[in-house]
N, C-alpha and C. Protein backbone atom coordinates (compact mmCIF):
# COMPACT_ATOMS: atom_id res chain seq x y z
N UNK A 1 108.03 66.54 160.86
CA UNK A 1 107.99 65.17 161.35
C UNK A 1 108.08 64.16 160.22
N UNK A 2 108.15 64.43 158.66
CA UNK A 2 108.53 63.73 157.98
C UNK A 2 109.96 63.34 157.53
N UNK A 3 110.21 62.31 157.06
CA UNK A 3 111.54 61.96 156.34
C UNK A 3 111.90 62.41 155.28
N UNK A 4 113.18 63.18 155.67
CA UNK A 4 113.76 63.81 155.25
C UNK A 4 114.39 63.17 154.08
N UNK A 5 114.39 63.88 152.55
CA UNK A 5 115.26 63.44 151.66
C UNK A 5 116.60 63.22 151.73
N UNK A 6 116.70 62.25 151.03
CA UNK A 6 118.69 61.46 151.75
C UNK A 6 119.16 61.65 150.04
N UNK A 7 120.22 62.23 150.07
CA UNK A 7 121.20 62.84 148.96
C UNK A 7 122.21 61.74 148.99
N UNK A 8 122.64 61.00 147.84
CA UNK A 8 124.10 59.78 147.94
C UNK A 8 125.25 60.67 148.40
N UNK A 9 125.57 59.74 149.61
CA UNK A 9 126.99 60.07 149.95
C UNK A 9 127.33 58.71 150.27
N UNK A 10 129.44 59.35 150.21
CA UNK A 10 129.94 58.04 150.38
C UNK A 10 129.77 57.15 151.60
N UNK A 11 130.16 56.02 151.93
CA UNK A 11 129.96 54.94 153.24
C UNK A 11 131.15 55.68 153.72
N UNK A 12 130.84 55.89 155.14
CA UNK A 12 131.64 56.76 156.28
C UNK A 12 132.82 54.84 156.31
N UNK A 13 134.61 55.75 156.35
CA UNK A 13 135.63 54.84 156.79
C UNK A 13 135.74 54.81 157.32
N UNK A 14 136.87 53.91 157.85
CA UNK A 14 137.72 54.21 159.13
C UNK A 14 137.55 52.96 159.72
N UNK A 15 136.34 52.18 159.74
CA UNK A 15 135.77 50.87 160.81
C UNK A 15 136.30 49.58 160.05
N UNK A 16 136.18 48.70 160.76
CA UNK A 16 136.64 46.96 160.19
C UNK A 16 136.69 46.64 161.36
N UNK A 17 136.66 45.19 160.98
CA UNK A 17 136.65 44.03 161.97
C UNK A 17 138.12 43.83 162.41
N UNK A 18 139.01 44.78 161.77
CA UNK A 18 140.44 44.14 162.67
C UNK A 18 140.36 45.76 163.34
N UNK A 19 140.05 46.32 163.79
CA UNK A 19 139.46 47.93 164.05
C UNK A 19 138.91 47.50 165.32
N UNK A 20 138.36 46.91 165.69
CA UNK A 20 137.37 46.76 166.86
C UNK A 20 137.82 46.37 167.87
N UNK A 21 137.54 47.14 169.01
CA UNK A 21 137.54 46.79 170.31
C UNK A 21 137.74 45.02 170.97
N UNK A 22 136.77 44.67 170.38
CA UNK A 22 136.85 43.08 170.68
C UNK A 22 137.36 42.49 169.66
N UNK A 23 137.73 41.34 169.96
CA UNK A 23 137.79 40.06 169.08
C UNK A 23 136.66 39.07 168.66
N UNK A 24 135.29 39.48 168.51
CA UNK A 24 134.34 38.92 168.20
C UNK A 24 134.56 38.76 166.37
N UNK A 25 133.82 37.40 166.02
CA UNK A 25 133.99 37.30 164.63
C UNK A 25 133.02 35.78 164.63
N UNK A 26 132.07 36.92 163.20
CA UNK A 26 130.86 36.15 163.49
C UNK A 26 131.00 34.86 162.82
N UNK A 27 129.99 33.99 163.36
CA UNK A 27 130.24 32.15 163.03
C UNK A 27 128.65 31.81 162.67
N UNK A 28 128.73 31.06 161.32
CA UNK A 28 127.34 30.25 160.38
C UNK A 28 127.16 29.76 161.84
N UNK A 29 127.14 29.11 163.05
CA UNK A 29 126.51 28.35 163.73
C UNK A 29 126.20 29.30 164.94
N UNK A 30 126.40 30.73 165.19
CA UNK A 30 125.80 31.41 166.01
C UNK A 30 125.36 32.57 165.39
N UNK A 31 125.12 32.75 164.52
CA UNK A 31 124.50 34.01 163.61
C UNK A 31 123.27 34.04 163.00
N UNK A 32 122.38 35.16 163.25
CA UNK A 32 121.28 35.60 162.97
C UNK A 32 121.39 36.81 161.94
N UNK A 33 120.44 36.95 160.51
CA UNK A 33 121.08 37.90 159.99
C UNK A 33 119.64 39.24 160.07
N UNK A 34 120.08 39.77 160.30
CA UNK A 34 118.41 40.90 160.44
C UNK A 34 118.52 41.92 159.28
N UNK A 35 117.35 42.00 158.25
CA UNK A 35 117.63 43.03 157.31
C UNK A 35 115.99 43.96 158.24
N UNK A 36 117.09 45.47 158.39
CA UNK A 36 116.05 46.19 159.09
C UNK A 36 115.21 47.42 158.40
N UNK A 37 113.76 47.10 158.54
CA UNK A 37 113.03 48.05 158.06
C UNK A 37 113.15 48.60 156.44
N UNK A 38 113.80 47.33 155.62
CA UNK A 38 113.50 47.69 154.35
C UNK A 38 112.54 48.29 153.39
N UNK A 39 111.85 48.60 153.95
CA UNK A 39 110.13 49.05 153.05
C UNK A 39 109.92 49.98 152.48
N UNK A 40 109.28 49.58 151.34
CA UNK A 40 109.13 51.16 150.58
C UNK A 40 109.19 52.48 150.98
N UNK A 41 108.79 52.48 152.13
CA UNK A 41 107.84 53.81 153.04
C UNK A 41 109.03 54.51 153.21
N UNK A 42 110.54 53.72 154.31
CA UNK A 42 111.23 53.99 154.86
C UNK A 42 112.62 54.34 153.25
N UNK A 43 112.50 53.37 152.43
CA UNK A 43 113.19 53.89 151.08
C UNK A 43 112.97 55.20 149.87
N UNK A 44 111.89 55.70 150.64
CA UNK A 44 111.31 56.82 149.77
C UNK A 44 112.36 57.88 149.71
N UNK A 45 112.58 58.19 150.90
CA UNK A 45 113.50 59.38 150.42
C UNK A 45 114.98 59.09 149.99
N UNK A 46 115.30 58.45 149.48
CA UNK A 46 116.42 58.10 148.98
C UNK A 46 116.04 58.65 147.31
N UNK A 47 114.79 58.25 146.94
CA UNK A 47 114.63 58.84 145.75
C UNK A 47 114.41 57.19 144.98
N UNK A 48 114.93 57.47 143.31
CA UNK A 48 114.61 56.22 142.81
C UNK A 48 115.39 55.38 142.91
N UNK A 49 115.42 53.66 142.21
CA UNK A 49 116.26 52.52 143.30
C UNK A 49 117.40 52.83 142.45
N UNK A 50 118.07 53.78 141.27
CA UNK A 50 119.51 54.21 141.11
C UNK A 50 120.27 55.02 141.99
N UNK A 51 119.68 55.51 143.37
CA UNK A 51 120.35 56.36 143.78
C UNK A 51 121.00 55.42 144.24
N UNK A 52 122.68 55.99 144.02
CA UNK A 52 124.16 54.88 144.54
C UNK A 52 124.27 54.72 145.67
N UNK A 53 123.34 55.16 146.66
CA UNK A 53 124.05 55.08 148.10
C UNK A 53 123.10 53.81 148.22
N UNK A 54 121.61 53.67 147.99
CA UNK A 54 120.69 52.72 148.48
C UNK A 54 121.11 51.52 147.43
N UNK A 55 121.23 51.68 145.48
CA UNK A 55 121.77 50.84 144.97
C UNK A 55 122.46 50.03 145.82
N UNK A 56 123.85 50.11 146.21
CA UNK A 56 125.14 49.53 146.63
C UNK A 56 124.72 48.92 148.00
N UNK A 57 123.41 49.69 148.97
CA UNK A 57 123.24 48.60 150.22
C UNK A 57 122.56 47.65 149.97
N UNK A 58 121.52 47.79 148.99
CA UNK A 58 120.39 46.39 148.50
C UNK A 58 121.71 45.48 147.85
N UNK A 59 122.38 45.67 147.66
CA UNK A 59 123.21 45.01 146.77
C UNK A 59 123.87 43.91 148.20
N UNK A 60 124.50 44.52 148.45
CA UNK A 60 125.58 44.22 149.74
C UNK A 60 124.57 43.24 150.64
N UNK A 61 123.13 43.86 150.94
CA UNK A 61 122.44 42.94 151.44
C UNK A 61 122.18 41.30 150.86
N UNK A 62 121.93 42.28 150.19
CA UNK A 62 121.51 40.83 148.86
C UNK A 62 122.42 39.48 149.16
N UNK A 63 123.61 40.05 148.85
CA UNK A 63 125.06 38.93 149.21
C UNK A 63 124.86 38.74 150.34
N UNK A 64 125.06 39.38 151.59
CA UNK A 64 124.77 38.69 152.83
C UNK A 64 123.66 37.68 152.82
N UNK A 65 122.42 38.12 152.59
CA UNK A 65 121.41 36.77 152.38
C UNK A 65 121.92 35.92 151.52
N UNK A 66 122.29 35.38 150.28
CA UNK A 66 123.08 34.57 149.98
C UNK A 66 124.10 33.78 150.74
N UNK A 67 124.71 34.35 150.91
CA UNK A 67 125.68 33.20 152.11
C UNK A 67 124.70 32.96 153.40
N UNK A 68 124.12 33.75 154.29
CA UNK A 68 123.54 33.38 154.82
C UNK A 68 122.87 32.20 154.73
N UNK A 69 121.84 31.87 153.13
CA UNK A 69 121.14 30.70 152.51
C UNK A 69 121.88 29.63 152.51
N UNK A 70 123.25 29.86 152.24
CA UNK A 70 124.02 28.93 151.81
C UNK A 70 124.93 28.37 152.84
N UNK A 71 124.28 29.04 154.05
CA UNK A 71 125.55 28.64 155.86
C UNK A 71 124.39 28.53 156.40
N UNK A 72 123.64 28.39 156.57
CA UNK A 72 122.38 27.65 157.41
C UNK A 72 122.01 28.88 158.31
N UNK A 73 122.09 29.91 157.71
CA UNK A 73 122.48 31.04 159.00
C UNK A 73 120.68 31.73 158.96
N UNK A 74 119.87 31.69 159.86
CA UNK A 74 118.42 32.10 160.07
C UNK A 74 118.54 33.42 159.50
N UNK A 75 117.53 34.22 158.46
CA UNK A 75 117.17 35.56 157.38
C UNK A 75 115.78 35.92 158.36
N UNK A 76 115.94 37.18 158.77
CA UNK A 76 114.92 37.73 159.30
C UNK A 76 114.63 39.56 158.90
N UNK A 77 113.68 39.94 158.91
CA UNK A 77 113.29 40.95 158.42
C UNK A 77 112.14 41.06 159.22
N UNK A 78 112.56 42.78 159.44
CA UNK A 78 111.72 43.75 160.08
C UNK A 78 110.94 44.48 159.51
N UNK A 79 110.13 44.60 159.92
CA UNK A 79 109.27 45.86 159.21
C UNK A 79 108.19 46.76 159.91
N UNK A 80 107.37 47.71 159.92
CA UNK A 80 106.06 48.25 160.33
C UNK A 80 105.31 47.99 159.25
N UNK A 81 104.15 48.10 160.57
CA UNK A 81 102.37 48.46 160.23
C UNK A 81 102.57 49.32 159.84
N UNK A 82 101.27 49.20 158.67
CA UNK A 82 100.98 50.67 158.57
C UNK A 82 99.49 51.44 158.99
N UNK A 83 99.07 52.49 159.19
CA UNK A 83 97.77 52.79 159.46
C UNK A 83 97.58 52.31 161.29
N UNK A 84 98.70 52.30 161.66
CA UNK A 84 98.90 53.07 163.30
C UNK A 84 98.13 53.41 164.43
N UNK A 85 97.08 53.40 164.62
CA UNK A 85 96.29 54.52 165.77
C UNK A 85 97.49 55.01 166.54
N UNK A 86 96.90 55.88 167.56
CA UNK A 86 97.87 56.42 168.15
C UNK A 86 97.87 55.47 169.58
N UNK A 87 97.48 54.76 169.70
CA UNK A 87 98.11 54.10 170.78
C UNK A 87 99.12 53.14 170.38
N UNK A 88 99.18 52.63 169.14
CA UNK A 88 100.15 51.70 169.17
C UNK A 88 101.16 53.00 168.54
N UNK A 89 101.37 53.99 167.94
CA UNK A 89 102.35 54.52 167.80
C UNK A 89 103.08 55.04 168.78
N UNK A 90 102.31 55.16 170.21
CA UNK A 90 102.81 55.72 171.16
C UNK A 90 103.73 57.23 171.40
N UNK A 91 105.06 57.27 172.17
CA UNK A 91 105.90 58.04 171.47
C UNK A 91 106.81 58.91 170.52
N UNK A 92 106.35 57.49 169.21
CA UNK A 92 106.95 57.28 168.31
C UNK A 92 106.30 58.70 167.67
N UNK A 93 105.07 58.69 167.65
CA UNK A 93 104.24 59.69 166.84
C UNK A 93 104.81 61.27 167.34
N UNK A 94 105.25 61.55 168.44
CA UNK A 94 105.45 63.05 168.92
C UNK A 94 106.73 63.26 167.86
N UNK A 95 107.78 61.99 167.60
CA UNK A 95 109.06 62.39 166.58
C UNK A 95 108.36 62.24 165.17
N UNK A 96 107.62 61.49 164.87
CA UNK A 96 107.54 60.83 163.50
C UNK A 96 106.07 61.05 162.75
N UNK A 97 105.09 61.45 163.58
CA UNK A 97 104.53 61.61 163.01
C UNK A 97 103.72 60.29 162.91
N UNK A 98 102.56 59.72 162.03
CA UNK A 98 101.63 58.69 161.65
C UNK A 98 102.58 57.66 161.39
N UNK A 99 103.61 57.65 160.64
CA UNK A 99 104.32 56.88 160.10
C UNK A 99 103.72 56.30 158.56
N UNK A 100 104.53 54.76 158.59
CA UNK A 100 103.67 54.18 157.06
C UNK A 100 102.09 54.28 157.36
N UNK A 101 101.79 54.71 155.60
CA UNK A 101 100.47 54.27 155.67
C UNK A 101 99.66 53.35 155.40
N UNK A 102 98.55 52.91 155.06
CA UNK A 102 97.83 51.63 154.94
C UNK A 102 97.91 51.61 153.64
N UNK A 103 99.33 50.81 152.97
CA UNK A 103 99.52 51.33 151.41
C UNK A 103 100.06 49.69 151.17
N UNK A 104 99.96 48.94 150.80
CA UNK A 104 100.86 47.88 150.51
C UNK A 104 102.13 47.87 150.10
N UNK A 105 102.07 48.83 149.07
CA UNK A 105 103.22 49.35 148.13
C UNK A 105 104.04 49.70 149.03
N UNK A 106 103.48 50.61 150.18
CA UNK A 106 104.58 51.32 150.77
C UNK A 106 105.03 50.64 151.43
N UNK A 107 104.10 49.98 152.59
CA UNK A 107 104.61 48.44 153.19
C UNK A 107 105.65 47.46 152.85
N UNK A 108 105.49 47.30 151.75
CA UNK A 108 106.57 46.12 151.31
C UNK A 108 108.11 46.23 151.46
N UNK A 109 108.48 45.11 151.46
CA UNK A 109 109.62 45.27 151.46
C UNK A 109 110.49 45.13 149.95
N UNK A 110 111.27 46.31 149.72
CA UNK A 110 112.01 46.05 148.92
C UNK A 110 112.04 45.20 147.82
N UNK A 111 111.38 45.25 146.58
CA UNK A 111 111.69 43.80 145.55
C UNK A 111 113.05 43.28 145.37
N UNK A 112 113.56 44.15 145.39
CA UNK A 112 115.32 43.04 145.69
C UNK A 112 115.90 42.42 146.53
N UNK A 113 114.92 42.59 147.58
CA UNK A 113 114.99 41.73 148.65
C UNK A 113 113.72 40.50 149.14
N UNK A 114 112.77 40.58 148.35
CA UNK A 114 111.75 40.26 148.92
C UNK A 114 111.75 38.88 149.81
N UNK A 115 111.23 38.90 150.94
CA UNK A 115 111.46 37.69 151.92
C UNK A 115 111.11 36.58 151.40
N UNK A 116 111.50 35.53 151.25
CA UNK A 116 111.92 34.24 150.41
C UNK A 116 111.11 32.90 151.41
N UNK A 117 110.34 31.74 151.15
CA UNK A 117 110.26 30.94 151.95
C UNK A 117 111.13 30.73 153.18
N UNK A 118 111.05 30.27 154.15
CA UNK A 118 111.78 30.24 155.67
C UNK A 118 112.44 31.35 156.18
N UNK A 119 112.24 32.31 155.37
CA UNK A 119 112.21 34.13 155.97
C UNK A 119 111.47 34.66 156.05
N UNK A 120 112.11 35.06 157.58
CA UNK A 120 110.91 35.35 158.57
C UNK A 120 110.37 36.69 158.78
N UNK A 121 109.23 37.16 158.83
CA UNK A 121 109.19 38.77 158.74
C UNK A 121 108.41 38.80 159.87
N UNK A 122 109.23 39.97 160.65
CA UNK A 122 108.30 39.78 161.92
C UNK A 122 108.02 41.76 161.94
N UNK A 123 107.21 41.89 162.81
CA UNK A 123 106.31 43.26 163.18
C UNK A 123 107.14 43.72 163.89
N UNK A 124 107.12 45.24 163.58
CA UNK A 124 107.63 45.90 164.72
C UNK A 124 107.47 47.05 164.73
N UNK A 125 106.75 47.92 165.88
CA UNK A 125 106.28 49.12 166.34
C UNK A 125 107.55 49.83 166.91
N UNK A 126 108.38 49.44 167.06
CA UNK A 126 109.19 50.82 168.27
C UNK A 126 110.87 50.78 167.58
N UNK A 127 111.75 51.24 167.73
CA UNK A 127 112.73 51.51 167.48
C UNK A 127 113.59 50.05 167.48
N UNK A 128 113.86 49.14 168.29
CA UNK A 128 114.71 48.28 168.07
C UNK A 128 113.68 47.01 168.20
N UNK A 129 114.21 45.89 166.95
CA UNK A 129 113.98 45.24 167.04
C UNK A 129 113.45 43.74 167.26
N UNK A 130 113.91 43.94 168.58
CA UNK A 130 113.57 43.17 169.82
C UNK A 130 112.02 43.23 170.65
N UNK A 131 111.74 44.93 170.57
CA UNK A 131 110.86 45.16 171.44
C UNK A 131 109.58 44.81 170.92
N UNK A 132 108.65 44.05 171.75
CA UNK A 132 107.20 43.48 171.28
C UNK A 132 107.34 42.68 169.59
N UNK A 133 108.32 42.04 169.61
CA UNK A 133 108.24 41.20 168.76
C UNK A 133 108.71 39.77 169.20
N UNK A 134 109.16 38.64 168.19
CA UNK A 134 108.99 37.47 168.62
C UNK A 134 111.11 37.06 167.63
N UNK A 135 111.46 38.59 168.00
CA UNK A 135 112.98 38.42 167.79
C UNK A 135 113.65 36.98 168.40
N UNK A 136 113.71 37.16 169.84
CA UNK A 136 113.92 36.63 170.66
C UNK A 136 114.08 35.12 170.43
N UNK A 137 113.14 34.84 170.24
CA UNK A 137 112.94 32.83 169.72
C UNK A 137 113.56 32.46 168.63
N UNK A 138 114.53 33.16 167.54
CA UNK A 138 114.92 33.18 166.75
C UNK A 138 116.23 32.37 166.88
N UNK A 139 116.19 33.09 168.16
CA UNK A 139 118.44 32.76 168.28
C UNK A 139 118.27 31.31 168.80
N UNK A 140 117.70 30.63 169.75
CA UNK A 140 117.82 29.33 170.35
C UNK A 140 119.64 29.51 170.81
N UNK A 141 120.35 28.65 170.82
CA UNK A 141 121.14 28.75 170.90
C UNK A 141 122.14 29.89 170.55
N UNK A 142 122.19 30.37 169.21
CA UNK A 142 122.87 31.66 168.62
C UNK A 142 122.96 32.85 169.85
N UNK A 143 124.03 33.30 169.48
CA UNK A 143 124.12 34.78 170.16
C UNK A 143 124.54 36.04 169.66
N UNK A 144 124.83 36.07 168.07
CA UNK A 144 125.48 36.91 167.24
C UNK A 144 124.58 37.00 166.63
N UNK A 145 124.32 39.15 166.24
CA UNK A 145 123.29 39.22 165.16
C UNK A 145 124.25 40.58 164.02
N UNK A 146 123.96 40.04 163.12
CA UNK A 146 124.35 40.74 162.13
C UNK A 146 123.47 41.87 161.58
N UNK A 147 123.44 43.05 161.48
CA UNK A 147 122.42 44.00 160.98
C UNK A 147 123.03 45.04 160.20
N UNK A 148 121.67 44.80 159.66
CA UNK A 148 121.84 45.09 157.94
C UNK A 148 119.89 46.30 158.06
N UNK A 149 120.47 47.35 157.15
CA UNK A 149 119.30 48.07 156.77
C UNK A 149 119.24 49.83 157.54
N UNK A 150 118.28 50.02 157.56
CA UNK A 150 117.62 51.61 157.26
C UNK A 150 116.96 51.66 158.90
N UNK A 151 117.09 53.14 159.85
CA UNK A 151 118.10 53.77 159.53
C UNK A 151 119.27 53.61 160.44
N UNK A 152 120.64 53.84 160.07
CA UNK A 152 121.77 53.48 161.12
C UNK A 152 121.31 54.07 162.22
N UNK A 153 120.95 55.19 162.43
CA UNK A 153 121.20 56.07 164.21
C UNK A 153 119.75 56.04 164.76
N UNK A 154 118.82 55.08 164.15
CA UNK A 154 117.43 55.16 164.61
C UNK A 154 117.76 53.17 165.18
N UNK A 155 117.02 53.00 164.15
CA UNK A 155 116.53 51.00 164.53
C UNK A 155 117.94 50.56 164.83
N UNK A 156 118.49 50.54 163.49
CA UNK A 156 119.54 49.73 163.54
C UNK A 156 120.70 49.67 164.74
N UNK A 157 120.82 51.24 165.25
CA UNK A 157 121.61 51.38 166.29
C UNK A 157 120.64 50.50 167.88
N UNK A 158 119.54 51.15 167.93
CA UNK A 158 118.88 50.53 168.62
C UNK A 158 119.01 48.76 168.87
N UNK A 159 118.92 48.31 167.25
CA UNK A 159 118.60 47.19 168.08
C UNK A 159 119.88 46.76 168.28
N UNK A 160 121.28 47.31 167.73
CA UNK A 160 122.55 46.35 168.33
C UNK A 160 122.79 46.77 169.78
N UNK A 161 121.98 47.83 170.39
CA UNK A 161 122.47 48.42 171.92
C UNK A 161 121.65 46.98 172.29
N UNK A 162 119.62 47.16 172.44
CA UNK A 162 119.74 46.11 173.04
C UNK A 162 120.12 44.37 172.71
N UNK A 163 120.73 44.20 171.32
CA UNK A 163 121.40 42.90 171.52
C UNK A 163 122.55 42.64 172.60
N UNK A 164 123.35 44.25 172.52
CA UNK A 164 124.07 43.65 173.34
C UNK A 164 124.18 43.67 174.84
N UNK A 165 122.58 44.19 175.30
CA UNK A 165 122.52 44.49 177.12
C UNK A 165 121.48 42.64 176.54
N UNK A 166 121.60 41.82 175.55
CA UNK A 166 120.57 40.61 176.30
C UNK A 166 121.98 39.83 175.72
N UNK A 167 123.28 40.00 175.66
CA UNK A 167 123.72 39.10 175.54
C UNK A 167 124.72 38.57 174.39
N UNK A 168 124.02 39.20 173.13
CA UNK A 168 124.30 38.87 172.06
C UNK A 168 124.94 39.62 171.17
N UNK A 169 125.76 39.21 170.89
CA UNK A 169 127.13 40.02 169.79
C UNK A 169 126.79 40.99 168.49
N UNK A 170 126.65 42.14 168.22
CA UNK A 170 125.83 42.60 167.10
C UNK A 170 127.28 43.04 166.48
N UNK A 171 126.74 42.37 164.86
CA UNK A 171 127.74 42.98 164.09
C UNK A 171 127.47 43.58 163.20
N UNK A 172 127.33 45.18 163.28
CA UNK A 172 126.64 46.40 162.25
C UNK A 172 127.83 46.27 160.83
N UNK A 173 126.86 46.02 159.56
CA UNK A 173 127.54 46.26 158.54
C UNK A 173 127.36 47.51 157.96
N UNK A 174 128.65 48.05 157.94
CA UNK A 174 128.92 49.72 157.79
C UNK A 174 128.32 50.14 156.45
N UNK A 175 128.91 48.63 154.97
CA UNK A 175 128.30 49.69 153.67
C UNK A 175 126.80 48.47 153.32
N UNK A 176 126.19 48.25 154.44
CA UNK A 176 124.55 47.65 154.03
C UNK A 176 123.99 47.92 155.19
N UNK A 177 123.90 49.40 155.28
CA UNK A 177 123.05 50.31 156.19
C UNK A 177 123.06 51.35 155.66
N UNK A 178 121.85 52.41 155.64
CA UNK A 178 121.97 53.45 155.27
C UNK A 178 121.58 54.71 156.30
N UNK A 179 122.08 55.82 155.98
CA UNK A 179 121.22 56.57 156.86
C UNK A 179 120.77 58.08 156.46
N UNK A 180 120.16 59.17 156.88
CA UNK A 180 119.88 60.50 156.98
C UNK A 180 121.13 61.28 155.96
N UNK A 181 122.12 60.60 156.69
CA UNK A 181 123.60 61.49 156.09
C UNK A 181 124.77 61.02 156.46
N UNK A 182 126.18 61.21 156.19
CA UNK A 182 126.96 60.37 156.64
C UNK A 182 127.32 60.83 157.81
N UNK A 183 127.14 61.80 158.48
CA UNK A 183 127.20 62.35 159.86
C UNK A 183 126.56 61.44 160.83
N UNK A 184 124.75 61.06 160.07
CA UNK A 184 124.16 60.35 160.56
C UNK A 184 124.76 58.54 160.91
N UNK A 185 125.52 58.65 159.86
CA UNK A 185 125.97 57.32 159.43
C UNK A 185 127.16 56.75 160.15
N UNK A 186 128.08 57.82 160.46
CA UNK A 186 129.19 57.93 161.07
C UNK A 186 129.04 58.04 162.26
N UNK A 187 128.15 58.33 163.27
CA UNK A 187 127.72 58.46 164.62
C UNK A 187 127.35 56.86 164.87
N UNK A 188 126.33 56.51 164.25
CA UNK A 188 125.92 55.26 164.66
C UNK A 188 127.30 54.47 164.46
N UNK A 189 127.77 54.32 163.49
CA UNK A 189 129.09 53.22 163.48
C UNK A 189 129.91 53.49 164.27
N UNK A 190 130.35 54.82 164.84
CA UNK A 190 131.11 54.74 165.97
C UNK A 190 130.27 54.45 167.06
N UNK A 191 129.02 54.74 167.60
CA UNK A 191 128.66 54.44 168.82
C UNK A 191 128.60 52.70 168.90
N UNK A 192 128.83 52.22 167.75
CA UNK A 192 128.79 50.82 167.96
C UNK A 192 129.91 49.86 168.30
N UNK A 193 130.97 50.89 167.17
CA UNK A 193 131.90 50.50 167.47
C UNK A 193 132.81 50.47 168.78
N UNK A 194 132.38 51.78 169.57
CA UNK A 194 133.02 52.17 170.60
C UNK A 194 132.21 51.10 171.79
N UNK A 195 130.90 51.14 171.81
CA UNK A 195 130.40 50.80 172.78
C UNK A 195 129.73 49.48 173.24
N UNK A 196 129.51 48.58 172.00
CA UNK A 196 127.86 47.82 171.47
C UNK A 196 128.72 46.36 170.79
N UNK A 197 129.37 46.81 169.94
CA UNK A 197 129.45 45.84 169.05
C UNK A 197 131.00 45.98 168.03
N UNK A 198 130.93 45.26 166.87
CA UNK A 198 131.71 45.11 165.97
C UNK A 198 131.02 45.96 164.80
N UNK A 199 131.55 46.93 163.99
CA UNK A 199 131.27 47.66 162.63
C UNK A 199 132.42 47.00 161.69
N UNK A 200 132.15 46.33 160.30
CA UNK A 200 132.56 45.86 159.78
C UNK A 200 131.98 46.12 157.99
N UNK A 201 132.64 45.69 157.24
CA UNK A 201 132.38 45.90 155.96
C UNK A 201 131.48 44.36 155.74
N UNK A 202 130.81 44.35 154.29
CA UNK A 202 130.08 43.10 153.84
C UNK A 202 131.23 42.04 153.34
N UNK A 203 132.59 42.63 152.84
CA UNK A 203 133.05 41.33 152.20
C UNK A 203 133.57 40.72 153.45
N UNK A 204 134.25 41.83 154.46
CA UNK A 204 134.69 41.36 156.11
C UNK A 204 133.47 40.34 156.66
N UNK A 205 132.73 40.53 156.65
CA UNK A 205 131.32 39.19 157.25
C UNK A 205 131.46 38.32 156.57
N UNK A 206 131.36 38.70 154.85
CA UNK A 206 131.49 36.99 154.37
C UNK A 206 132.83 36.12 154.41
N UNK A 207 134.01 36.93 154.58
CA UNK A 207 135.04 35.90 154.60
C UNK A 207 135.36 35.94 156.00
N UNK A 208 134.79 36.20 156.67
CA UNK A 208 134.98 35.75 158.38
C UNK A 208 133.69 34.78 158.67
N UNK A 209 132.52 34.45 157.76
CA UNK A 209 131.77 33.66 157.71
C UNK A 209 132.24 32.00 156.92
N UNK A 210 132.61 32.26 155.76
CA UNK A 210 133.25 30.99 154.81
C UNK A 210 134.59 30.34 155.45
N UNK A 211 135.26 31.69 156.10
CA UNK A 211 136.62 30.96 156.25
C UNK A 211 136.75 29.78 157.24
N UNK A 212 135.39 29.55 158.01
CA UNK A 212 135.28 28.58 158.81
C UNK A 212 135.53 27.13 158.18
């Protein structure tokens, strides 16, 4: 029931924004950017912060929050509790086990990312994003969410399914997500692509973001 060590492999091809099913293409005035479940806890098995596969997504993230800062576009970040009982872990615990523990260190998010004044870090117990948190009040108007983070075929897939049964356009970035393996990695981007949303690269978001 623990997490499994993640070995660098390359970002699964094949996806882009001229690739996709729809013609969705995200806009600074309806976009939300979600960096998911960055935290130590969940970055452990990647190993130390040189391994190239996690290097290159903190990176990629990084730039997305930047333009984001710089397009008025709302920075939100997910994360878990740690130290759980088992009622709030619910389900979660029969796959996963306790989860994070009551560690700060482990808790945190990422120092290369760390959430910045008017970024928002909100709680979250269950697989997608949305659920028992205060996601929701975020968008006001907006209906496009961009997601970014750890892991593709767990949260991240999760939360672009339910963005898009409430409405809202999810656009999974293929190389600022990571996952288990690229099998792992390659499942989620196609189920998104096929079914959910838009899978796209980071420089594809920012120049479909600026070119406005």
């Amino acid at each position: 029931m623990s997490l499994p060590r993640i070995t660098p492999y390359p970002i699964p091809a094949g996806f882009g924004i001229d690739r996709a099913r729809v013609a969705w293409r995200p806009d600074p005035a309806r976009a939300v950017l979600l960096v998911h479940d960055m935290q130590n806890y969940f970055l452990a098995p990647f190993g130390t912060a040189d391994n190239a596969l996690l290097a290159r997504v903190v990176d990629n993230i990084a730039t997305l929050r930047k333009h984001a800062a710089e397009l008025g576009i709302p920075v939100v970040f997910s994360a878990q509790p740690g130290g759980q009982s088992l009622a709030e872990r619910g389900l979660l615990q029969d796959f996963w086990g306790d989860g994070p523990p009551a560690d700060p260190h482990a808790l945190a998010i990422t120092d290369a990312l760390t959430p910045g004044p008017g970024e928002l870090r909100l709680t979250k117990r269950r697989y997608s994003a949305f659920v028992g948190t205060s996601l929701d009040s975020v968008f006001g108007d907006r209906d496009q969410i961009v997601v970014t983070g750890v892991y593709a075929h767990i949260g991240v897939l999760a939360t672009a399914l339910e963005a898009f049964m409430r409405d809202i356009q999810p656009f999974v970035v293929a190389d600022a997500v990571a996952d288990f393996s690229p099998a792992h990695h390659r499942d989620a981007l196609r189920h998104v692509s096929d079914r959910c949303g838009v899978v796209a690269t980071t420089s594809e978001i920012t120049d479909a973001l600026t070119e406005r």
